[in-house]
PDB file of N, CA and C in Angstrom:
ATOM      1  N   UNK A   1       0.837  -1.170   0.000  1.00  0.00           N
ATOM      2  CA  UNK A   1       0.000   0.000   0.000  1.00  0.00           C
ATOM      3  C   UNK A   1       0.892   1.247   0.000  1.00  0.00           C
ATOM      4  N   UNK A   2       1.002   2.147  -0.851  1.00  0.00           N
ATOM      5  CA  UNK A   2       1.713   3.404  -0.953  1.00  0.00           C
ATOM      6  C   UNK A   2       0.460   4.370   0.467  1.00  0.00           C
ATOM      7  N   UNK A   3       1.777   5.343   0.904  1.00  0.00           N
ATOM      8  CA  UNK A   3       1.726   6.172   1.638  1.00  0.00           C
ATOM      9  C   UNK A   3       1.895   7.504   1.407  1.00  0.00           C
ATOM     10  N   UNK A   4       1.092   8.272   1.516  1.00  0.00           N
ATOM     11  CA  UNK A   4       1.641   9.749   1.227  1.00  0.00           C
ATOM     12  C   UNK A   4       1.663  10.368   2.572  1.00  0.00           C
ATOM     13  N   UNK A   5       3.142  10.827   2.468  1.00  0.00           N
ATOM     14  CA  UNK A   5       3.238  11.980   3.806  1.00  0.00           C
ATOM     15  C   UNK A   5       2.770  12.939   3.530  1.00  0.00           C
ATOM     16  N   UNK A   6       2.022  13.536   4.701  1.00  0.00           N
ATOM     17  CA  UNK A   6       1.059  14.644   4.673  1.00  0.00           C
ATOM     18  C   UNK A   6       2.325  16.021   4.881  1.00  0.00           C
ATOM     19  N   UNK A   7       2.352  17.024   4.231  1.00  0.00           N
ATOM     20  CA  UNK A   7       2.952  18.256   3.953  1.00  0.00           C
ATOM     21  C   UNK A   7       2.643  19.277   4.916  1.00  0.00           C
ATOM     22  N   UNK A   8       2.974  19.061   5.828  1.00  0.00           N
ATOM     23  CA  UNK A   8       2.434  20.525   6.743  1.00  0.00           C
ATOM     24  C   UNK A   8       3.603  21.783   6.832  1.00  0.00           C
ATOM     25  N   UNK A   9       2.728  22.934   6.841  1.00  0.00           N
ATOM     26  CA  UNK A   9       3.231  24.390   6.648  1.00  0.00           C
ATOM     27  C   UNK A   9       4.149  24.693   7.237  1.00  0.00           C
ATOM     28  N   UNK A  10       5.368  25.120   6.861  1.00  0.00           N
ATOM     29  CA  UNK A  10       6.851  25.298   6.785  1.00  0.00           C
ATOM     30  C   UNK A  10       7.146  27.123   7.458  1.00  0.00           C
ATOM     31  N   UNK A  11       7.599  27.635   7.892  1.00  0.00           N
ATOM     32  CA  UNK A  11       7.919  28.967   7.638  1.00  0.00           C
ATOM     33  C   UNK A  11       9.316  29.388   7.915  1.00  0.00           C
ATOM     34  N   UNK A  12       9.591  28.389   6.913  1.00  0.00           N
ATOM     35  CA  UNK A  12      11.181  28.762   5.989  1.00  0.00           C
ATOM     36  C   UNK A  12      11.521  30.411   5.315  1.00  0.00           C
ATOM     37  N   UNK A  13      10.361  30.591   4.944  1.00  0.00           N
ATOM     38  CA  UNK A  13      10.645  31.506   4.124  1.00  0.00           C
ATOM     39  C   UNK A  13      10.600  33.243   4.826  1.00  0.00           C
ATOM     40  N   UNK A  14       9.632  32.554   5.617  1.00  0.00           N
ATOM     41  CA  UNK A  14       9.332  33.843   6.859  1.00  0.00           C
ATOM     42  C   UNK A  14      11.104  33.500   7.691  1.00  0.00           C
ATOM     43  N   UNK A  15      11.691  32.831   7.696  1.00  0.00           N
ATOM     44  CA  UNK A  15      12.984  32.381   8.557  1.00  0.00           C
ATOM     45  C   UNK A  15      13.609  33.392   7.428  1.00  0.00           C
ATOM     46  N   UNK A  16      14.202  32.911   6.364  1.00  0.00           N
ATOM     47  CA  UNK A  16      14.728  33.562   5.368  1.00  0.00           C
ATOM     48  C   UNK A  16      14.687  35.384   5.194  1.00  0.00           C
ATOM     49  N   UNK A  17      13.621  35.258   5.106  1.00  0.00           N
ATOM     50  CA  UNK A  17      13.052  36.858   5.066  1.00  0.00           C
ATOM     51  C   UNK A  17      13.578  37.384   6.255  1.00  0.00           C
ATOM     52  N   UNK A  18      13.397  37.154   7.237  1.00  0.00           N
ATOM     53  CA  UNK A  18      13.954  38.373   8.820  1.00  0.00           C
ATOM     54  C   UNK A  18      15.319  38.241   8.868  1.00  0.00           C
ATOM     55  N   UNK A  19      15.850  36.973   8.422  1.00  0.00           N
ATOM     56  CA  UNK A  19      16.970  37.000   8.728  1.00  0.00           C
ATOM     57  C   UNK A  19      18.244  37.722   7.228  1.00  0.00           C
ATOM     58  N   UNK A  20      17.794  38.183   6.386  1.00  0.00           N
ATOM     59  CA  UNK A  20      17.833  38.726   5.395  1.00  0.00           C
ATOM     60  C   UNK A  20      17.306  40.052   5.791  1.00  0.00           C
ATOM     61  N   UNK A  21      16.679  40.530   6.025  1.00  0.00           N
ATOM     62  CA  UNK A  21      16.244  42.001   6.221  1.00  0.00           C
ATOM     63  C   UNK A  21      17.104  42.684   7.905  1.00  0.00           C
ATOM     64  N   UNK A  22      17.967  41.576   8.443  1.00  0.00           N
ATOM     65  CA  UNK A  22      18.713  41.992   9.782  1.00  0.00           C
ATOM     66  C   UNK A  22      19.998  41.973   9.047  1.00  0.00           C
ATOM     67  N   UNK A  23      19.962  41.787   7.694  1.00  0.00           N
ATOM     68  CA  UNK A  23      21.360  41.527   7.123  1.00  0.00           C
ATOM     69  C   UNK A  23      22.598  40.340   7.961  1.00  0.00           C
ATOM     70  N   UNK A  24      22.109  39.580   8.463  1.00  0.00           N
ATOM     71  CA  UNK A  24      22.606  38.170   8.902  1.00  0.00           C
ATOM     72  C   UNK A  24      22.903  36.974   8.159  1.00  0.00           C
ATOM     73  N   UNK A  25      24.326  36.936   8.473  1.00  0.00           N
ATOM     74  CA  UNK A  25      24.041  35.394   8.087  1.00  0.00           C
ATOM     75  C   UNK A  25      23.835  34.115   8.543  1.00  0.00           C
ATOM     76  N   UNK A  26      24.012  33.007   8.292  1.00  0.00           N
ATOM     77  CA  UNK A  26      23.544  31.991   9.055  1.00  0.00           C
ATOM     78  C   UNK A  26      24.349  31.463   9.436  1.00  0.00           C
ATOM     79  N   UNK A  27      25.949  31.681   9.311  1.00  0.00           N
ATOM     80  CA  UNK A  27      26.905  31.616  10.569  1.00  0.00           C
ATOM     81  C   UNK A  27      26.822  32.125  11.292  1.00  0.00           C
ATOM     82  N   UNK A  28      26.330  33.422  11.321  1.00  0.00           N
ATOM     83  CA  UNK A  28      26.391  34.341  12.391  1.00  0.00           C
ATOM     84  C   UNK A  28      25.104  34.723  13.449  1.00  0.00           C
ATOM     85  N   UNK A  29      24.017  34.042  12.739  1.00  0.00           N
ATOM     86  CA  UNK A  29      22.697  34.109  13.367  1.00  0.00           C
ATOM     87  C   UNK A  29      22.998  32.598  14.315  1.00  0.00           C
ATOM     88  N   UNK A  30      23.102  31.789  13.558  1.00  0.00           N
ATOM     89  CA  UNK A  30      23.912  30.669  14.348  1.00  0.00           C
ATOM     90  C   UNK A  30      24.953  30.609  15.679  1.00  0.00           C
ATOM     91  N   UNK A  31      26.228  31.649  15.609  1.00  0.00           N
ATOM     92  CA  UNK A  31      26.550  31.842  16.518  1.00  0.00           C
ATOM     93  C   UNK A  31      25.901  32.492  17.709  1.00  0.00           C
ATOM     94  N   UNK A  32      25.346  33.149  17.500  1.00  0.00           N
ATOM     95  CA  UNK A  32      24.504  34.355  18.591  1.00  0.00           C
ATOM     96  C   UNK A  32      23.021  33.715  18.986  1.00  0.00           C
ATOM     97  N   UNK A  33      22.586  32.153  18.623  1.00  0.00           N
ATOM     98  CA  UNK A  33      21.447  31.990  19.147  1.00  0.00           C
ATOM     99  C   UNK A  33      22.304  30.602  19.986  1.00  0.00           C
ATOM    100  N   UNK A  34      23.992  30.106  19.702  1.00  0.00           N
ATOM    101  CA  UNK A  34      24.527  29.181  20.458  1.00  0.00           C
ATOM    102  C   UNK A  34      24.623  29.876  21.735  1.00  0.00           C
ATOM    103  N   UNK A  35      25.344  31.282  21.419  1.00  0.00           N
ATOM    104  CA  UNK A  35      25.564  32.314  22.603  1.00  0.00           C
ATOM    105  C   UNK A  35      24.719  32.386  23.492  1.00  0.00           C
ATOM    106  N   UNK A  36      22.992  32.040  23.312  1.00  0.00           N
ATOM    107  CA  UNK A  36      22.043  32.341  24.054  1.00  0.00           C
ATOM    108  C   UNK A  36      21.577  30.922  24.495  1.00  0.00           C
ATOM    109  N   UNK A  37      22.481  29.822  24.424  1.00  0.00           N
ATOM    110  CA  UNK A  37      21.788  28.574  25.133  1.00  0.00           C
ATOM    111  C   UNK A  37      21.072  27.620  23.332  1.00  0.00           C
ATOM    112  N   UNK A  38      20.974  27.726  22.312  1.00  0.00           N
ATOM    113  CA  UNK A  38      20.463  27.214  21.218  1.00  0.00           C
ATOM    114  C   UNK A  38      21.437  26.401  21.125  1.00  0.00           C
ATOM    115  N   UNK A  39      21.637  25.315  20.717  1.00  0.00           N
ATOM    116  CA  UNK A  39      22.558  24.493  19.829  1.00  0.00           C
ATOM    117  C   UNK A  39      22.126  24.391  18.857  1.00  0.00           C
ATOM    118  N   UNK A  40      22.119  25.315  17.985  1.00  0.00           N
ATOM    119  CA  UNK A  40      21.874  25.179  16.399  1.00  0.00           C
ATOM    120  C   UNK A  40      23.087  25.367  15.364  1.00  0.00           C
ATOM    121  N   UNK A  41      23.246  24.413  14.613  1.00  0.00           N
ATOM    122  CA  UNK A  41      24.490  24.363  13.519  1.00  0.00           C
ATOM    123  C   UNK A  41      23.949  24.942  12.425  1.00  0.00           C
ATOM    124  N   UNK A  42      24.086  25.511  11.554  1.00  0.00           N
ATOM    125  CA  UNK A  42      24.793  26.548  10.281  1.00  0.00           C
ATOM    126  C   UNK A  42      23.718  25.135   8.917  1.00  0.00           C
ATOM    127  N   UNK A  43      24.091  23.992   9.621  1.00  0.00           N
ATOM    128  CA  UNK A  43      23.188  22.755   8.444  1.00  0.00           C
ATOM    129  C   UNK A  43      21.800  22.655   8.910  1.00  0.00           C
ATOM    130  N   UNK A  44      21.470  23.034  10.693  1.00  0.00           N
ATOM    131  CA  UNK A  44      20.248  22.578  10.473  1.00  0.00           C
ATOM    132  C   UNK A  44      19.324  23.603  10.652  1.00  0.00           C
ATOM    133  N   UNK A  45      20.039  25.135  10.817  1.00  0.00           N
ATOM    134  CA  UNK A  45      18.990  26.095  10.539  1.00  0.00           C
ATOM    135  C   UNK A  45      18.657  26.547   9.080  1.00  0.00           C
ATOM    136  N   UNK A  46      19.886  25.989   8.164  1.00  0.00           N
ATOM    137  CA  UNK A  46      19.301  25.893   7.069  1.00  0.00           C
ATOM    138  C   UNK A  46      18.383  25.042   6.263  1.00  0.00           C
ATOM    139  N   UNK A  47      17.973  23.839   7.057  1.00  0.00           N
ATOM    140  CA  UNK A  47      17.167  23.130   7.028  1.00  0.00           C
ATOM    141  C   UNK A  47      16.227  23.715   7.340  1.00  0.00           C
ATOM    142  N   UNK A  48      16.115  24.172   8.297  1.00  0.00           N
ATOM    143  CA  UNK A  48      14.964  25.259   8.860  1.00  0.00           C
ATOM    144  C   UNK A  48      14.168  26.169   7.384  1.00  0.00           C
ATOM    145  N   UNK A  49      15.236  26.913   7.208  1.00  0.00           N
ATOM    146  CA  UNK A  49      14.955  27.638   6.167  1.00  0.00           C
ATOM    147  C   UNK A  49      14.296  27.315   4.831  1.00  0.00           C
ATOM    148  N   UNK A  50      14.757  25.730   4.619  1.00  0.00           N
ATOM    149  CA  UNK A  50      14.502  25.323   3.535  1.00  0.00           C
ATOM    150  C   UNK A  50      12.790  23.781   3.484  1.00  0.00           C
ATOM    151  N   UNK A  51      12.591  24.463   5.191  1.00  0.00           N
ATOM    152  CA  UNK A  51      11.209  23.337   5.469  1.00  0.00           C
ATOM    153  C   UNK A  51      11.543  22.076   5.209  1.00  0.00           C
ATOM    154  N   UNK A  52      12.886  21.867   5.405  1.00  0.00           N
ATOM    155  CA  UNK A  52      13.000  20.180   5.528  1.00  0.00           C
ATOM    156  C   UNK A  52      13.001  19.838   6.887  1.00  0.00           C
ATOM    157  N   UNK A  53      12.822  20.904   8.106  1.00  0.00           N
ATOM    158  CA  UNK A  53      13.341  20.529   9.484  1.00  0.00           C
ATOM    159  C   UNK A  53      12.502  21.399  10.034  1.00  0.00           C
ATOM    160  N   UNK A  54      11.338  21.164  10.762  1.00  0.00           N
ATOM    161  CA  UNK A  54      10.963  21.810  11.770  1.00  0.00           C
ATOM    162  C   UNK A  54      11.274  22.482  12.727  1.00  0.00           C
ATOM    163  N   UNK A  55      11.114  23.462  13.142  1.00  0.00           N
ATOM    164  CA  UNK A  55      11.989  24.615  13.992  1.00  0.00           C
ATOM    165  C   UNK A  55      11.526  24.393  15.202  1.00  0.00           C
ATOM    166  N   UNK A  56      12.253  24.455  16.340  1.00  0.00           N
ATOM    167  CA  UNK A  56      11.757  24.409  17.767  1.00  0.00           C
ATOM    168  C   UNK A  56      11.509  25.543  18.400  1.00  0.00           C
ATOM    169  N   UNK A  57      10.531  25.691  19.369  1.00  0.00           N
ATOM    170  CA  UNK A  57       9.811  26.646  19.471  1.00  0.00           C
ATOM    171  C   UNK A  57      10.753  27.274  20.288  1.00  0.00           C
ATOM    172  N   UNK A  58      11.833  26.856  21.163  1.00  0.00           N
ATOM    173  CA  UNK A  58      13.014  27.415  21.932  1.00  0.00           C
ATOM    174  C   UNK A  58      13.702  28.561  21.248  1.00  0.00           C
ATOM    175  N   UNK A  59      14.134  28.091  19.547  1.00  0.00           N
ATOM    176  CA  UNK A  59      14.467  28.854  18.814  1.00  0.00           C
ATOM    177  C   UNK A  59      13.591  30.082  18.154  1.00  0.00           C
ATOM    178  N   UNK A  60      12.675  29.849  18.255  1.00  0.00           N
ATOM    179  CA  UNK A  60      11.603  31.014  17.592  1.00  0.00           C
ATOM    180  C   UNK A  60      11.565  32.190  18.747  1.00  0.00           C
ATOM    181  N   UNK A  61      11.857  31.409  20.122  1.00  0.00           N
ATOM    182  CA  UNK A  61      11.529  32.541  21.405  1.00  0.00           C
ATOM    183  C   UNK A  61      13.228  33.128  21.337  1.00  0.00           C
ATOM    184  N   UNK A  62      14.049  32.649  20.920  1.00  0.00           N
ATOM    185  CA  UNK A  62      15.237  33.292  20.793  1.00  0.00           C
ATOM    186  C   UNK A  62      15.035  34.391  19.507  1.00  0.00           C
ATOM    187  N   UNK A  63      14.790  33.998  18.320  1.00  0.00           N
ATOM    188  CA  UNK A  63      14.871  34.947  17.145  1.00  0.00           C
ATOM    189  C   UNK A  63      14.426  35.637  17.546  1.00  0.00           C
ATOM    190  N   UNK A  64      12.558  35.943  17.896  1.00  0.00           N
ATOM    191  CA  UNK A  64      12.151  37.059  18.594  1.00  0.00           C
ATOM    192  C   UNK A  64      12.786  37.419  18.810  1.00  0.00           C
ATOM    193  N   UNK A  65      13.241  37.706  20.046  1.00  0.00           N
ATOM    194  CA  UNK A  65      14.277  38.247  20.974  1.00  0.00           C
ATOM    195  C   UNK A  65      15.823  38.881  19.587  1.00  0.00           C
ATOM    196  N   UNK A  66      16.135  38.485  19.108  1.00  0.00           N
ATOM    197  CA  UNK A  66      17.354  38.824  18.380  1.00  0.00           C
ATOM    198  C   UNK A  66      16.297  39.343  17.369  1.00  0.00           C
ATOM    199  N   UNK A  67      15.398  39.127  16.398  1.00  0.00           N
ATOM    200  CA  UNK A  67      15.089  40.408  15.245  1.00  0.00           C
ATOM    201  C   UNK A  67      14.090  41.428  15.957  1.00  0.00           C
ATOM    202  N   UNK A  68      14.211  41.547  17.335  1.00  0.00           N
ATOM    203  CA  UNK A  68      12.702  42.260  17.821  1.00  0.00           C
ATOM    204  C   UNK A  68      11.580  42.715  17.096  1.00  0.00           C
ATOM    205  N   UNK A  69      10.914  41.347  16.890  1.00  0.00           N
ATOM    206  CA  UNK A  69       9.649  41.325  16.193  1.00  0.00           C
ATOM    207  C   UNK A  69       8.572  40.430  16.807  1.00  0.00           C
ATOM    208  N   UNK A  70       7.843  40.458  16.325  1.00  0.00           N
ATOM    209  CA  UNK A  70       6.364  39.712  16.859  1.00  0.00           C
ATOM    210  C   UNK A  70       6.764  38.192  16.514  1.00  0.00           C
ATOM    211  N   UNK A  71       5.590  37.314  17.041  1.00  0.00           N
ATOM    212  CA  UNK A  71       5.760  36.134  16.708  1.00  0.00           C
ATOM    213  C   UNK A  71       4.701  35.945  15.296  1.00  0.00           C
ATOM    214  N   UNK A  72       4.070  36.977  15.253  1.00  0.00           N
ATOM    215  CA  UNK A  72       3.004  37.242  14.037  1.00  0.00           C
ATOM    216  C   UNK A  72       4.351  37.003  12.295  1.00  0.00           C
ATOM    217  N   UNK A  73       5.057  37.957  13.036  1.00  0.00           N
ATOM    218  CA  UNK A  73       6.118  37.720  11.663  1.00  0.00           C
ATOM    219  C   UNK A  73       6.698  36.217  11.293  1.00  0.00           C
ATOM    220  N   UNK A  74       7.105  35.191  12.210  1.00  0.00           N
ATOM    221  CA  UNK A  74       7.168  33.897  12.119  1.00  0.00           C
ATOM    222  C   UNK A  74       6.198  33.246  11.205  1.00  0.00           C
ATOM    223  N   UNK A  75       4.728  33.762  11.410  1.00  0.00           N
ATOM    224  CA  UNK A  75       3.934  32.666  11.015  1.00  0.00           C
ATOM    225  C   UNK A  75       3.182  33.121   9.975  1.00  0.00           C
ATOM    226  N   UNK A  76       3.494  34.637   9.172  1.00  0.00           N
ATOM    227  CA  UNK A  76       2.939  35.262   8.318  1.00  0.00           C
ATOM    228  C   UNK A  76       2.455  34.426   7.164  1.00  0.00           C
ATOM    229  N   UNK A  77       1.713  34.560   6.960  1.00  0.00           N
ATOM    230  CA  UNK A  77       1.073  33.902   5.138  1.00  0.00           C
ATOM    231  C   UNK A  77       0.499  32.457   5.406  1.00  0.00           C
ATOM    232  N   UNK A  78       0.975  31.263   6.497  1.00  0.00           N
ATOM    233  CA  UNK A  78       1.088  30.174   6.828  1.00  0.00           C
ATOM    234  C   UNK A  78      -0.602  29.738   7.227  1.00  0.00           C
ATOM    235  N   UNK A  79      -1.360  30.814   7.275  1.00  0.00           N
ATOM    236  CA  UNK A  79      -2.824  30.515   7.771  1.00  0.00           C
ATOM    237  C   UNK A  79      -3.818  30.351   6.494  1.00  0.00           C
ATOM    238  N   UNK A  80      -3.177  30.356   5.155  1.00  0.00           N
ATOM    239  CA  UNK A  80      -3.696  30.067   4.097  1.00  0.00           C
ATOM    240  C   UNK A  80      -3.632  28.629   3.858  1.00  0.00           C
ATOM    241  N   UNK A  81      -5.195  28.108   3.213  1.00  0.00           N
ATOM    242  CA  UNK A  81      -5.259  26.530   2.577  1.00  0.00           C
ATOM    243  C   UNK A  81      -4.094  25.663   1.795  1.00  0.00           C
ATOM    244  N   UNK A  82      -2.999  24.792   2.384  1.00  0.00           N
ATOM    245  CA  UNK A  82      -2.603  24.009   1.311  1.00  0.00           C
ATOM    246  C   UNK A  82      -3.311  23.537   0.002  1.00  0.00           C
TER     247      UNK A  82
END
């Protein structure tokens, strides 16, 4: 019997976008969320970015905090129908 994995909503791109508009990169957004207790590597926040890897919510309460923005900006566009 074939299986289809179900696709649920990513916000890679909302990741991409803030961290692009703070002019960051992802070595360096990387270093400064290790600095704050994150263990995140440079491969799997780009996973992040690219919705192959689900983001932990530890890390989302850190970005806040580093792009001082809402959590509204995280989840922008994401409330629309697959």
């Amino acid at each position: 019997m074939e299986q289809k994995i179900r696709r649920d909503r990513n916000m890679g791109d909302n990741l991409r976008k803030l961290r692009l508009d703070h002019d960051i990169s992802q070595e360096k957004l990387c270093a400064e969320l290790q600095r704050r207790g994150c263990d995140i590597g440079r491969s799997t926040y780009a996973k992040y970015e690219a919705g192959e890897l689900n983001i932990r919510a530890s890390v989302i309460i850190e970005l806040k905090k580093i792009y001082n923005c809402s959590y509204d900006d995280f989840f922008e566009g994401l409330d629309v129908n697959i």
